[in-house]
Protein backbone atom coordinates (compact mmCIF):
# COMPACT_ATOMS: atom_id res chain seq x y z
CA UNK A 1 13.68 -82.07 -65.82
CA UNK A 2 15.23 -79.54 -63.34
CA UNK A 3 13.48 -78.56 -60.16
CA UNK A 4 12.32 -75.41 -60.96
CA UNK A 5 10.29 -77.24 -63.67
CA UNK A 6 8.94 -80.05 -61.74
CA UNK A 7 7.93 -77.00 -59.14
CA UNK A 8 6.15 -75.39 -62.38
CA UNK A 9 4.65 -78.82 -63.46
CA UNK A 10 3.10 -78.99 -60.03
CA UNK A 11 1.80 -75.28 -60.14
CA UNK A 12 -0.17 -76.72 -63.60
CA UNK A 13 -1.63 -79.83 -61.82
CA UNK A 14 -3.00 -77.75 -59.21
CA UNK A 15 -4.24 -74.80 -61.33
CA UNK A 16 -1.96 -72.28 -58.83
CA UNK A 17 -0.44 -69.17 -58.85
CA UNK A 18 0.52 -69.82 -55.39
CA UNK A 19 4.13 -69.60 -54.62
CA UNK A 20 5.13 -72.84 -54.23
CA UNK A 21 9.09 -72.23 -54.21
CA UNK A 22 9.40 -74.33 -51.09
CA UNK A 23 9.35 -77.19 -52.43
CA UNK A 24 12.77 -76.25 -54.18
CA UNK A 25 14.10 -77.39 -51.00
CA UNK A 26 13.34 -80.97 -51.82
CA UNK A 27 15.52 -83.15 -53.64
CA UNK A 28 15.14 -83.69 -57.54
CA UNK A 29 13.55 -87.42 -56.87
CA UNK A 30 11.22 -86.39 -54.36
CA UNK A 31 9.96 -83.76 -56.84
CA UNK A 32 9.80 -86.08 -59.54
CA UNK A 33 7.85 -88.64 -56.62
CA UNK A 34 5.58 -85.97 -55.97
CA UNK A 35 4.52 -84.65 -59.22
CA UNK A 36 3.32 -88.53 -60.04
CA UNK A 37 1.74 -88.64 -57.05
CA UNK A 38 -0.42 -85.76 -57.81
CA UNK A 39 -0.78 -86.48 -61.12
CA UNK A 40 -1.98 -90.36 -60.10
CA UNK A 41 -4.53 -88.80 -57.50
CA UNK A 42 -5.83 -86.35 -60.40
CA UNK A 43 -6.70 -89.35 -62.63
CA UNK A 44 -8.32 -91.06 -60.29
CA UNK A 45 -11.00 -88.03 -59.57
CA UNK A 46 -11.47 -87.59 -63.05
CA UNK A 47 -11.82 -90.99 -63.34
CA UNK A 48 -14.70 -91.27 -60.71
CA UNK A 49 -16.33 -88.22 -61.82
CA UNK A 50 -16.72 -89.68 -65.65
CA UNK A 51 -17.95 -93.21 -64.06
């Protein structure tokens, strides 16, 4: 996945039409670290919220 898709990825996770183009500046892993970070911290809301 490029960067400019992980950066739109992110943008979905967070429900944002903030510019987030800054994060371009990261490298491709840290992108790809982030994204499953959010997405891991997501679950676990939703998670607590349905228990």
């Amino acid at each position: 996945m490029t960067k400019d898709k992980l950066v739109e990825k992110i943008k979905e996770i967070l429900k944002t039409d903030n510019n987030l183009d800054f994060l371009l500046e990261l490298k491709k892993e840290e992108l790809e670290r982030l994204v499953a970070c959010i997405r891991d911290r997501v679950d676990r809301i939703i998670q607590m919220e349905t228990t």
